[in-house]
Protein backbone atom coordinates (compact mmCIF):
# COMPACT_ATOMS: atom_id res chain seq x y z
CA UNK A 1 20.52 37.71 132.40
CA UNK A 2 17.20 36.73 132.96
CA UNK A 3 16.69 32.54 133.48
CA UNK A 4 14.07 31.29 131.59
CA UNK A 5 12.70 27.50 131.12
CA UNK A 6 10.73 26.22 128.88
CA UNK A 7 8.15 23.25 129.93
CA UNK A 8 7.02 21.66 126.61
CA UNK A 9 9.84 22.23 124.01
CA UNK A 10 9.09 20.05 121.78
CA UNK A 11 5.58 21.20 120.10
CA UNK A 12 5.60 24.38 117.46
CA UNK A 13 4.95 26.35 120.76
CA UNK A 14 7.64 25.43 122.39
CA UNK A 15 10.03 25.00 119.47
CA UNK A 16 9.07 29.00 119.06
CA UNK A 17 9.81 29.97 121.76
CA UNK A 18 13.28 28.35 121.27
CA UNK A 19 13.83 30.30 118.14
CA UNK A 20 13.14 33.83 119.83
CA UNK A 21 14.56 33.33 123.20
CA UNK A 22 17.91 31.96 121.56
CA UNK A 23 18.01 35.22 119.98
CA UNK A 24 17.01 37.52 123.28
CA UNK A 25 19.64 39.81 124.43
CA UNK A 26 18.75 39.55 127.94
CA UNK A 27 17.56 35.50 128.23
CA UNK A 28 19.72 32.40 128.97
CA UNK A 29 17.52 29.33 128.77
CA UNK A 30 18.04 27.12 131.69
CA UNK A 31 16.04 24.08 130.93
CA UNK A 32 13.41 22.85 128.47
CA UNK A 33 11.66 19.48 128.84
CA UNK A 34 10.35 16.91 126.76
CA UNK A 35 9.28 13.81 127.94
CA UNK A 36 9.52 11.98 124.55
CA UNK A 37 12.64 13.27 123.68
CA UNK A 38 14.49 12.90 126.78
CA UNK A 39 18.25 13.28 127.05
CA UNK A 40 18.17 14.23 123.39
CA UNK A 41 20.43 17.40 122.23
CA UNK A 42 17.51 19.72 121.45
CA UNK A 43 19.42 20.24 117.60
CA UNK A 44 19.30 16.99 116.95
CA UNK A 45 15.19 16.87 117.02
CA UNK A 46 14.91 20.47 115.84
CA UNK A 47 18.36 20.23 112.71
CA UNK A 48 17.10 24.17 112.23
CA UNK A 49 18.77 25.06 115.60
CA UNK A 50 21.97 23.72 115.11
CA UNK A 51 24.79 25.61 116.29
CA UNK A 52 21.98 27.94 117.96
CA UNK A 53 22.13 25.39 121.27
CA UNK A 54 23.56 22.28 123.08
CA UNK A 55 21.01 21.61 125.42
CA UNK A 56 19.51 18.61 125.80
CA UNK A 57 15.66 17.92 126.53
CA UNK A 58 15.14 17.14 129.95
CA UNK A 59 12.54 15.40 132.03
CA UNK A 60 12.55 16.53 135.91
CA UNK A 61 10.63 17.51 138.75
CA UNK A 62 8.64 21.08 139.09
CA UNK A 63 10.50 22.43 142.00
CA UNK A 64 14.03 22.04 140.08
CA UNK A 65 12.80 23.60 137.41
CA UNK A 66 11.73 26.69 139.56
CA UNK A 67 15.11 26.29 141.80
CA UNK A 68 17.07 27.21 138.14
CA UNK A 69 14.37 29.94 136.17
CA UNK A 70 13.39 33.11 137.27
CA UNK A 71 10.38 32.88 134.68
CA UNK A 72 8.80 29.82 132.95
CA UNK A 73 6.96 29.28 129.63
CA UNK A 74 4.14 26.91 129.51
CA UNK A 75 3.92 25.50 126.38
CA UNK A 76 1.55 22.40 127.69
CA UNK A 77 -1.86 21.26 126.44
CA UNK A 78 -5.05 23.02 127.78
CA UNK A 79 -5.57 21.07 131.50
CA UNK A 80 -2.02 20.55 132.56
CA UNK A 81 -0.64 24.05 132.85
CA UNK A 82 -2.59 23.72 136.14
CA UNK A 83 -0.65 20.46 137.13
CA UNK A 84 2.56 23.12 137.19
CA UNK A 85 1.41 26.87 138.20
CA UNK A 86 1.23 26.52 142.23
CA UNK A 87 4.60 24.81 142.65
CA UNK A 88 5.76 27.63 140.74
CA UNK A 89 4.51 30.47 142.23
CA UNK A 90 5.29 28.77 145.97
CA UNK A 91 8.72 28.54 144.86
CA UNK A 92 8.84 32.19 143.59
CA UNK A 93 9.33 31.78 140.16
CA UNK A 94 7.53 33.77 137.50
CA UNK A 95 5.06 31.93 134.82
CA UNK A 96 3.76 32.69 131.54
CA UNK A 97 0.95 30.17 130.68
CA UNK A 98 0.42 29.69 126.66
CA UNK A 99 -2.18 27.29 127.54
CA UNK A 100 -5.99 28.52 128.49
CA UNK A 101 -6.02 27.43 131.85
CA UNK A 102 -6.15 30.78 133.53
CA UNK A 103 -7.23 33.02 130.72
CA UNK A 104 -11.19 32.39 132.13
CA UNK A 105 -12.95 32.66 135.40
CA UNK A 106 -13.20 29.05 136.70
CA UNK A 107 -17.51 28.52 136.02
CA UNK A 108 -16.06 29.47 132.54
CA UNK A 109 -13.29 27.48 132.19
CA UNK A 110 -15.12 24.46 133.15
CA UNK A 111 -18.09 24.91 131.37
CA UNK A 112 -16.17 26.12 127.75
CA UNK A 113 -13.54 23.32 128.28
CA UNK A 114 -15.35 20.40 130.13
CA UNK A 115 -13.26 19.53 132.62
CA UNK A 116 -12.85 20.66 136.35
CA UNK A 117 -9.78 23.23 137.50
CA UNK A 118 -7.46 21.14 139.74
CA UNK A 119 -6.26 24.38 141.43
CA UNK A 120 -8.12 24.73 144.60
CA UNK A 121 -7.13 28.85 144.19
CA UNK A 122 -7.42 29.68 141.04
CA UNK A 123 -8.95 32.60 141.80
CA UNK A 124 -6.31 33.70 144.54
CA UNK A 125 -3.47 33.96 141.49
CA UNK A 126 -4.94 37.26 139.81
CA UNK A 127 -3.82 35.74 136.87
CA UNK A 128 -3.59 38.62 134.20
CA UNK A 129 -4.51 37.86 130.42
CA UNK A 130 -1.20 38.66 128.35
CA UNK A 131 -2.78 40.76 125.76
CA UNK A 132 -0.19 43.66 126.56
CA UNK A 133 -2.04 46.32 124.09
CA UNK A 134 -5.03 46.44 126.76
CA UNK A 135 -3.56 44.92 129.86
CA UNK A 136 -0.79 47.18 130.59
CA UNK A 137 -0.95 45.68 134.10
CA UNK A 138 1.08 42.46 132.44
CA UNK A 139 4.13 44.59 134.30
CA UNK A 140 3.25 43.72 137.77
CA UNK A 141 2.21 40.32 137.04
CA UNK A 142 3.26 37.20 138.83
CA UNK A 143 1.24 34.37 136.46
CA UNK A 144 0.06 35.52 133.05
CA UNK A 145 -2.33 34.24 130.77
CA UNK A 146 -1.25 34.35 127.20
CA UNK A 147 -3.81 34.72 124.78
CA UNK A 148 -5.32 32.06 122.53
CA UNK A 149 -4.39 33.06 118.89
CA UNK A 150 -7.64 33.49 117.33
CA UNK A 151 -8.85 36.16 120.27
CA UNK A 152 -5.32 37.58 119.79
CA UNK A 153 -6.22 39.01 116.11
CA UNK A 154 -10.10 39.22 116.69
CA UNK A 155 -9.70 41.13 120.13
CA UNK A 156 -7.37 43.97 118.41
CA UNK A 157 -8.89 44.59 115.40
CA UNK A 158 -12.33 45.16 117.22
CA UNK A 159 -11.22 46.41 120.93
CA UNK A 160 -10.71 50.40 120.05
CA UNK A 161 -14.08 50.76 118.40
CA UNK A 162 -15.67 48.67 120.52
CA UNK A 163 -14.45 50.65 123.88
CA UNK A 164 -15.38 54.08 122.11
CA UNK A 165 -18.85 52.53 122.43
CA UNK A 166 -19.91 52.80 118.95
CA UNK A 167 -20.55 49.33 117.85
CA UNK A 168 -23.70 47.02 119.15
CA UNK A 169 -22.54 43.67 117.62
CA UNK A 170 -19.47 41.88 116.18
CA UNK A 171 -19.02 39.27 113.76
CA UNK A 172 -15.45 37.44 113.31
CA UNK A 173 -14.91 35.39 110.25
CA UNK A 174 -11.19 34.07 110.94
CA UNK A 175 -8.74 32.22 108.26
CA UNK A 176 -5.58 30.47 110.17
CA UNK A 177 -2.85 28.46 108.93
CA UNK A 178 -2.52 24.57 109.85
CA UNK A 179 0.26 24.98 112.55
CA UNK A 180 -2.38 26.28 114.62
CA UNK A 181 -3.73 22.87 115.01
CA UNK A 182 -0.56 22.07 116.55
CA UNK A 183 2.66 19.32 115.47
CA UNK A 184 0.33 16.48 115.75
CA UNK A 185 -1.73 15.37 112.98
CA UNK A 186 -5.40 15.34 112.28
CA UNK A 187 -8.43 14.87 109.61
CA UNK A 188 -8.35 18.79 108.84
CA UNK A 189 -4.44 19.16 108.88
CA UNK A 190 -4.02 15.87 106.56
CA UNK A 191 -2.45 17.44 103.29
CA UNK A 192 -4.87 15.64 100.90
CA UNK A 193 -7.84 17.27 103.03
CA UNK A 194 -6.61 20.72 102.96
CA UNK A 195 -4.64 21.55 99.63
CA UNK A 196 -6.46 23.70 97.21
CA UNK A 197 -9.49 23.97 100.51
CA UNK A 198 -10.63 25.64 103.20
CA UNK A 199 -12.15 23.77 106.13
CA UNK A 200 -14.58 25.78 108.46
CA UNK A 201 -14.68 24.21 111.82
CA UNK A 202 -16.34 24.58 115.31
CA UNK A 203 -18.57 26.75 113.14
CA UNK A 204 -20.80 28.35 116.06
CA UNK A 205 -18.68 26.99 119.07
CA UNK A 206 -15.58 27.60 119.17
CA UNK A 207 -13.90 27.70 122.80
CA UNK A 208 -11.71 30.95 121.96
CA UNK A 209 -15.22 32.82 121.64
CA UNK A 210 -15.48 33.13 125.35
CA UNK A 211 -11.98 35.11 125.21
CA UNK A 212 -13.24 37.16 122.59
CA UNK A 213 -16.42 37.88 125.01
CA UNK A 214 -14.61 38.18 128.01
CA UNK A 215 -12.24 41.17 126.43
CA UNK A 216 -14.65 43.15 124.29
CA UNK A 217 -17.26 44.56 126.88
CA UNK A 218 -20.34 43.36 124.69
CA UNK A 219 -23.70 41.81 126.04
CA UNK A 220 -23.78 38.19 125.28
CA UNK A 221 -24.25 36.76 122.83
CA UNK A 222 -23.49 39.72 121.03
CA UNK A 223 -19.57 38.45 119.65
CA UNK A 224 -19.91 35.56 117.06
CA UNK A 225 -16.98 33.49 115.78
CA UNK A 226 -16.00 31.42 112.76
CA UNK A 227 -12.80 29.93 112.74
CA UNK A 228 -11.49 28.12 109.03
CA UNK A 229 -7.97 26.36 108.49
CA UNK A 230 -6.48 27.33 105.36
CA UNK A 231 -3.61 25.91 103.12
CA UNK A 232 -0.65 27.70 104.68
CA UNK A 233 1.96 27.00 107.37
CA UNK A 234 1.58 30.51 109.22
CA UNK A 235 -0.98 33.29 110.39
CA UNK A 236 -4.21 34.26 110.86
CA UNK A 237 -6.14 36.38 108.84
CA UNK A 238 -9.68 37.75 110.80
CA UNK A 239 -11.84 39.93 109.05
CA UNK A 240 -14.42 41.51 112.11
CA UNK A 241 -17.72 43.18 111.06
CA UNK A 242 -18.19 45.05 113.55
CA UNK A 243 -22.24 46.60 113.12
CA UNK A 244 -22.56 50.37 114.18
CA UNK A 245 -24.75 51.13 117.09
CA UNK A 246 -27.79 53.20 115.10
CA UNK A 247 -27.24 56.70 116.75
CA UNK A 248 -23.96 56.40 115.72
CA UNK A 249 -24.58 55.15 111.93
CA UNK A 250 -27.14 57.55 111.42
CA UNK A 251 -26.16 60.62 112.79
CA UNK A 252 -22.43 60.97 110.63
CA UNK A 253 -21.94 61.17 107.30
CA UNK A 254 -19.34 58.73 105.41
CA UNK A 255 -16.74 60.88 105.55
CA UNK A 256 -16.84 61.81 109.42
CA UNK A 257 -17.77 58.63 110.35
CA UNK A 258 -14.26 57.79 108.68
CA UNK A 259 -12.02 60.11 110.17
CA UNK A 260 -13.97 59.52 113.71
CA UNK A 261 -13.06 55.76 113.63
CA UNK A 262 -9.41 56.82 112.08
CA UNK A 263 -8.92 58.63 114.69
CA UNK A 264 -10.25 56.47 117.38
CA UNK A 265 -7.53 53.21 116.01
CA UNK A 266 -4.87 56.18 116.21
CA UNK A 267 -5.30 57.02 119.69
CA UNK A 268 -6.40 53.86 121.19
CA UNK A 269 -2.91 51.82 119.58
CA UNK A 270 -0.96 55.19 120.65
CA UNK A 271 2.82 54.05 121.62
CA UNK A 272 2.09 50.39 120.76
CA UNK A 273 4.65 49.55 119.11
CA UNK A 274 3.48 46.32 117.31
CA UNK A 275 0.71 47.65 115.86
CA UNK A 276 0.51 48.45 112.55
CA UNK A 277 -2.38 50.52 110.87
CA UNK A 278 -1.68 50.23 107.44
CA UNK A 279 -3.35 51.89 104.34
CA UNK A 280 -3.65 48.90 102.64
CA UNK A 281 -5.27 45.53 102.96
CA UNK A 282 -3.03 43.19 105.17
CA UNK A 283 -0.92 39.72 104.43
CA UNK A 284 -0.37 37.07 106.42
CA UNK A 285 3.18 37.56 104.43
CA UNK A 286 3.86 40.88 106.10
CA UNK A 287 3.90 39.46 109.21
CA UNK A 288 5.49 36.35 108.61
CA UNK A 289 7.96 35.22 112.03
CA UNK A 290 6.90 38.88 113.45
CA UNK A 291 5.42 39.99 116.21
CA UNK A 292 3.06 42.46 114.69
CA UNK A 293 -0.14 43.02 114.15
CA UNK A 294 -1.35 44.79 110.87
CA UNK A 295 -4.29 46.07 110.75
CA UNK A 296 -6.67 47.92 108.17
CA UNK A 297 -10.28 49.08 108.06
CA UNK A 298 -13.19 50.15 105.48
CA UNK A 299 -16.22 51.85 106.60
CA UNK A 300 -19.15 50.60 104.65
CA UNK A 301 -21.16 53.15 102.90
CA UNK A 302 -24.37 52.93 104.46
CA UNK A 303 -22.88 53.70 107.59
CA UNK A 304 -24.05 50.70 109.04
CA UNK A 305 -20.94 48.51 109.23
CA UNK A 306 -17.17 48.72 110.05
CA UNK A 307 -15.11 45.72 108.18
CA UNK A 308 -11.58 45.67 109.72
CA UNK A 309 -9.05 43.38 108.95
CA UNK A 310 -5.99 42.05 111.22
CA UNK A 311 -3.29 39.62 110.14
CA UNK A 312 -1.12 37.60 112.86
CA UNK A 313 1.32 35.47 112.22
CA UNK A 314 -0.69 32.70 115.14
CA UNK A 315 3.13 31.07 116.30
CA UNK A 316 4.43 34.37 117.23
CA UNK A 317 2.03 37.82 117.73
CA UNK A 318 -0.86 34.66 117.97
CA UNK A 319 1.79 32.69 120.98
CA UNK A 320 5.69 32.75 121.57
CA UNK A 321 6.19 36.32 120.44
CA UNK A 322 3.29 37.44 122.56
CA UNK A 323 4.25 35.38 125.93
CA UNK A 324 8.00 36.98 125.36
CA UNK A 325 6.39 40.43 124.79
CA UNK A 326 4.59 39.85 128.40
CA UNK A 327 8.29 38.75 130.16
CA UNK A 328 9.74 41.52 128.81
CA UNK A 329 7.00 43.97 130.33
CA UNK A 330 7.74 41.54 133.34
CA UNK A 331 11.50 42.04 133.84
CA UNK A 332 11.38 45.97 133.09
CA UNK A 333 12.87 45.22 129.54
CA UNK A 334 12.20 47.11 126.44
CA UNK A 335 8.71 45.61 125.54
CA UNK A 336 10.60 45.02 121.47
CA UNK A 337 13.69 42.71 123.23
CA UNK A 338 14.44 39.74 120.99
CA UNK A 339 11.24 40.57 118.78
CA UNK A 340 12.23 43.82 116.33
CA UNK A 341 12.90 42.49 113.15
CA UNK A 342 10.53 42.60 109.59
CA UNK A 343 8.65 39.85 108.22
CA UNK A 344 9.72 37.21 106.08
CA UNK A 345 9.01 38.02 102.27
CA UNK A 346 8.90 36.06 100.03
């Protein structure tokens, strides 16, 4: 059994992850801490995982934490992962990091997030970004970098036609539920705000943009991003415009142009098993608790434009499902351990 701890338990991340891993065939947790909730039996904060666990939350040092995992999940806020990750590694333990403090070069981290890296070797981690559908290399990995949610859905609905080289620019317009602003409250999750609205936000600056950029080989500025939070628990909805390159739109007709980008999503999600290219225009109920990612396109036309839409469900394909996906590629599991079940309809 493979000895996993959880560092931040208490937040939707971390209660996630506590759902799936409770489930995994091949996981025992070890630990899970919580400062606030300290000595607490983890079912008596959480009442949906009773009977599922009698641990407690626990507050302790790094290096006992490492002494009793043989991989640990991050679930921390953006700027203390870092506090966490060397003592780790030293200590030989392997890390998943749900937070974004190794998914950028360090000049990009600090400028995108504002604040300096407190890890004098950053770079010396080779850190690999957890999105397993182009980073096969998650395998071999020591330290991974989970994905952000947003670039999660924007990155694979755009990344096949993008690598085939026939697109010059790409557009995201993204519609996410309000647990991906996280347990605590705010203006834009305050139920009065939100019901019966949508709330654009960060409307030409959002920080997951420089993911985006950084996976989908693009010249700057040349991937925009709008992110909106939407009246529903779960998911993420992105529709990508992704503009044809013009030898490319003019030199097909509609109906090659069709099967050529078909064909393209076909053999660039080949084997990947939670992808889902679907036939018809995608829910965020489909995916509901899964770990899949649905996704559909339309060709425009003209020629000019390819409109593809992904749905995520942001908690699990957009977080915990994803960083368990990477441990499983990790450990030499089946890459579906713990996540192969349908969504949750109605």
């Amino acid at each position: 059994m493979i000895e996993a701890g959880i560092i931040g338990g208490a937040g939707y991340t971390g209660l996630e992850l506590l759902r799936l891993l409770l489930m995994h065939p091949h996981v025992e947790i070890s630990v899970v801490t919580s400062r606030r909730y300290r000595g607490r039996k983890i079912s008596d904060v959480n009442p949906h995982l009773e009977r599922f666990t009698e641990l407690e939350y626990e507050d302790v040092e790094t290096r006992e934490i490492a002494d009793r995992c043989d991989v640990v999940f991050l679930a921390v806020p953006h700027g203390s992962a870092m506090d966490y990750v060397p003592e780790l590694l030293h200590a030989g333990t392997r890390v998943i990091d749900l937070s974004a403090d190794y998914r950028l070069d360090r000049a990009e981290y600090e400028r995108v997030y504002g604040r300096r890296h407190r890890d004098p070797e950053m770079e010396k981690r080779n850190a690999v970004y957890g999105l397993t559908e182009l980073h096969p290399e998650v395998a071999d990995a020591t330290l991974v970098a989970n994905p952000g949610c947003y670039p999660t859905g924007a990155v694979l609905a755009a990344a096949p036609v993008v690598n085939s080289g026939m697109v010059s620019r790409v557009v995201f317009d993204a519609k996410s539920g309000i647990s991906g602003a996280g347990a605590e409250p705010s203006e834009k999750s305050h139920y009065p705000n939100l019901a019966e609205n949508i709330i654009p936000y960060e409307v030409t600056a959002h920080r997951h943009v420089a993911e985006m950029r950084k996976e989908l080989p693009l010249p700057h500025p040349k991937v925009s991003f709008t992110p909106h939070v939407i009246p529903a628990i779960r998911g993420i909805l992105t529709t990508a415009h992704l503009f044809l390159a013009e030898e490319v739109a003019y030199s097909h007709s509609y109906t090659e142009l069709e099967s050529e980008v078909e064909a393209v999503y076909e053999q660039f999600y080949s084997g990947k098993r939670f992808i889902r290219l679907i036939k018809r225009m995608p829910s965020l109920g489909a995916v509901r608790s899964t770990n899949f990612c649905d996704i559909w396109f339309k060709v425009e036309e003209n020629g000019e434009r390819i409109v593809v839409i992904s749905a995520i469900d942001n908690l699990v394909k957009g977080g915990s499902g994803q960083a368990i996906q990477n441990m499983n590629l990790m450990f030499g599991l089946e890459e579906s351990a713990g996540l192969w079940h349908p969504g949750l309809v109605p």
